[in-house]
Protein backbone atom coordinates (compact mmCIF):
# COMPACT_ATOMS: atom_id res chain seq x y z
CA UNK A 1 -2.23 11.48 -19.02
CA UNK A 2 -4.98 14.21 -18.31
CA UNK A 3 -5.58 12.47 -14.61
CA UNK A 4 -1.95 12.82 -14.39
CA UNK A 5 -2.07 16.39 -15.52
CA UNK A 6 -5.08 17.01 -13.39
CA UNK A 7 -3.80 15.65 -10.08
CA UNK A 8 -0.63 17.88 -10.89
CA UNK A 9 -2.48 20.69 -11.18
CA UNK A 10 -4.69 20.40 -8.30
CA UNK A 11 -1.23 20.31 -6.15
CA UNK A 12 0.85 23.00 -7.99
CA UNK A 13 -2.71 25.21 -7.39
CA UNK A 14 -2.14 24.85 -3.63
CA UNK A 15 1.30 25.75 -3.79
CA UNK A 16 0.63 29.43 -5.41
CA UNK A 17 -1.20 32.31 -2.85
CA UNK A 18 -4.34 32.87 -3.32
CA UNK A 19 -4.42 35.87 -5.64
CA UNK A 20 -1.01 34.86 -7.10
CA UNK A 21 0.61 36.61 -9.34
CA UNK A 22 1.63 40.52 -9.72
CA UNK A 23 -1.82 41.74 -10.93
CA UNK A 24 -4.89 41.51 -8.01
CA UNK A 25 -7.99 41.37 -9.60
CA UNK A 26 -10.27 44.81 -9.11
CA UNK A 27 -14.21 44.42 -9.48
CA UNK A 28 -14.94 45.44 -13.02
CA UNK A 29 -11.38 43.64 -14.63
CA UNK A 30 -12.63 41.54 -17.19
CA UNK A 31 -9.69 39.66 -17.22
CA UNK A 32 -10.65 37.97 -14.06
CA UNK A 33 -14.54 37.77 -14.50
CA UNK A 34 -14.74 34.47 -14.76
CA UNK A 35 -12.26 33.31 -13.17
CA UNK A 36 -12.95 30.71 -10.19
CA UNK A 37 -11.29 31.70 -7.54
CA UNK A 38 -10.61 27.95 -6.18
CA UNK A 39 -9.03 26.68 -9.63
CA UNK A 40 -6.71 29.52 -10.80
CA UNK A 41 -5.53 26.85 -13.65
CA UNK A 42 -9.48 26.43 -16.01
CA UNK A 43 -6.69 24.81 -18.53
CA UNK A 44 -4.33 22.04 -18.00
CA UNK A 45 -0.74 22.67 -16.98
CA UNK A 46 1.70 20.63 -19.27
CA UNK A 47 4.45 19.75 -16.75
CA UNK A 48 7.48 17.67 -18.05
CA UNK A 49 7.99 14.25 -16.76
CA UNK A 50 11.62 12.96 -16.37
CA UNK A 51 13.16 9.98 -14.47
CA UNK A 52 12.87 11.72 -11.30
CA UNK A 53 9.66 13.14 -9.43
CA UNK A 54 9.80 15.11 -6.01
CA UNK A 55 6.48 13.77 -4.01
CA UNK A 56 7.28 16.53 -1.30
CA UNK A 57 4.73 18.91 -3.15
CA UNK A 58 2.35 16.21 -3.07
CA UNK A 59 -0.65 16.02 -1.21
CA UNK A 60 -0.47 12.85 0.67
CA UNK A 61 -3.93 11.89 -0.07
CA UNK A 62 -3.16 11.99 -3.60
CA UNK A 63 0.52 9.99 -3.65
CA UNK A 64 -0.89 7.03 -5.02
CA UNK A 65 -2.67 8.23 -7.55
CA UNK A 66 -0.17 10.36 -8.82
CA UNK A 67 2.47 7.92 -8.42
CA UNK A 68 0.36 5.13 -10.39
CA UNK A 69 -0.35 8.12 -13.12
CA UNK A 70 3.19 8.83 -13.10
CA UNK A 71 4.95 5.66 -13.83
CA UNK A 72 2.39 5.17 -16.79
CA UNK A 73 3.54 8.12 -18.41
CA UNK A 74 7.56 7.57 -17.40
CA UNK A 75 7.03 4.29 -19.25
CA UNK A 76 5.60 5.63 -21.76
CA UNK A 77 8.47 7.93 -22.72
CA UNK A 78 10.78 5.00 -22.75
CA UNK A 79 12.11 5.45 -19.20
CA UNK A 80 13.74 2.07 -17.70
CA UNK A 81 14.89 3.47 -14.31
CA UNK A 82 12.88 6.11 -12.73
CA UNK A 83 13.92 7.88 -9.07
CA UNK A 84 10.48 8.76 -6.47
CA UNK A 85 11.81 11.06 -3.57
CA UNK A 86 9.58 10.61 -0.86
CA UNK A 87 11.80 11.77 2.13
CA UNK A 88 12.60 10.30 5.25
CA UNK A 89 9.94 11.13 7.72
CA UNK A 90 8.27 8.19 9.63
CA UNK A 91 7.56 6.36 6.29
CA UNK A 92 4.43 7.12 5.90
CA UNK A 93 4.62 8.45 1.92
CA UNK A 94 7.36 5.94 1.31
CA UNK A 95 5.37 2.86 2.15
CA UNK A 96 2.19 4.43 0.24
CA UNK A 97 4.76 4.49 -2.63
CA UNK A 98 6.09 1.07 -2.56
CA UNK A 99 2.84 -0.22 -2.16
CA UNK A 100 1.74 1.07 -5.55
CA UNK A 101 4.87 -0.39 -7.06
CA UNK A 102 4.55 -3.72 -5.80
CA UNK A 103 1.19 -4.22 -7.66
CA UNK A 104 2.27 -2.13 -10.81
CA UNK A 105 2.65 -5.10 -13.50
CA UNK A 106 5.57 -3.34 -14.96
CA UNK A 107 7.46 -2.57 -12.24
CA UNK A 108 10.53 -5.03 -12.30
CA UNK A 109 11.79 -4.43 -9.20
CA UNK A 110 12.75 -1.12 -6.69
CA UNK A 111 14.91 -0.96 -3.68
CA UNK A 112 15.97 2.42 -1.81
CA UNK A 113 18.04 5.23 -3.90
CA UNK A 114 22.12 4.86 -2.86
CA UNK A 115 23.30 7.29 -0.47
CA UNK A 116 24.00 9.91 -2.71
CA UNK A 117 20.75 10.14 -4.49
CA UNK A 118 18.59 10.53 -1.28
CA UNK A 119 19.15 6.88 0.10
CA UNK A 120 16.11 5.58 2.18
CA UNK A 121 14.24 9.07 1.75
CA UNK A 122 13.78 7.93 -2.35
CA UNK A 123 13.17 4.72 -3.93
CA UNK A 124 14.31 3.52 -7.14
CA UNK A 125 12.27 1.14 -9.63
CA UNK A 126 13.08 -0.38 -12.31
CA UNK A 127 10.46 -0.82 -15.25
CA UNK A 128 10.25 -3.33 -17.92
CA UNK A 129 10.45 -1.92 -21.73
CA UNK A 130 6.88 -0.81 -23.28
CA UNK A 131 5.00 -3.80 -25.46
CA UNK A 132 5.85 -1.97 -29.19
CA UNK A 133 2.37 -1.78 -30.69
């Protein structure tokens, strides 16, 4: 879960402008002292995870990771059926996605979404029910 949360952060992070927010630091603001300018989140981001994650904000280098890190945590919160939209492109992030599904022990089985849930551009898997401790 906290690689999960990390690799989410580190790709939300590059998604904000540097010096986000409404308030610009000034030399002096303690607020900001310590602050490190290249990791604007010191403490983890708690995102929620549902049957359906976006990869578009991803950064390709990190898809599989975050993919393998996702479908842990979807299967821990019970999810059966979960919904990765990697787009259409050339392929590229959807064959780096069914890759990690085909040697993900839980994965049953995944095929592309239907038409009206993104069709080739998003793949659908299927997961087998958690082992009950």
């Amino acid at each position: 879960m906290r690689k999960l949360l990390a690799n989410l952060c580190g790709w939300l992070a590059s998604l904000l402008p540097r010096g986000g927010g409404t308030h610009a630091p000034a030399a002096g603001d303690e607020e900001f002292e310590d602050l490190d300018p290249f990791d604007p989140f010191p403490e983890p981001v708690r995102l929620e995870v549902g049957d359906v994650f976006d990869l578009h904000t991803v950064r390709p280098r990190e898809v599989r990771a975050v993919v393998e890190e996702y479908l842990l945590e979807a299967r821990r919160k019970g999810f059966r059926r979960v919904r990765l939209i990697h787009g259409k492109g050339v392929g590229v992030q959807r064959e780096a996605v069914r890759a990690v599904l085909a040697r993900t022990p839980f994965v049953e089985h995944y095929a592309d979404a239907p038409p009206e849930a993104g069709g080739w551009g998003a793949t659908v898997a299927h997961l087998s029910p958690r082992d009950e401790p």
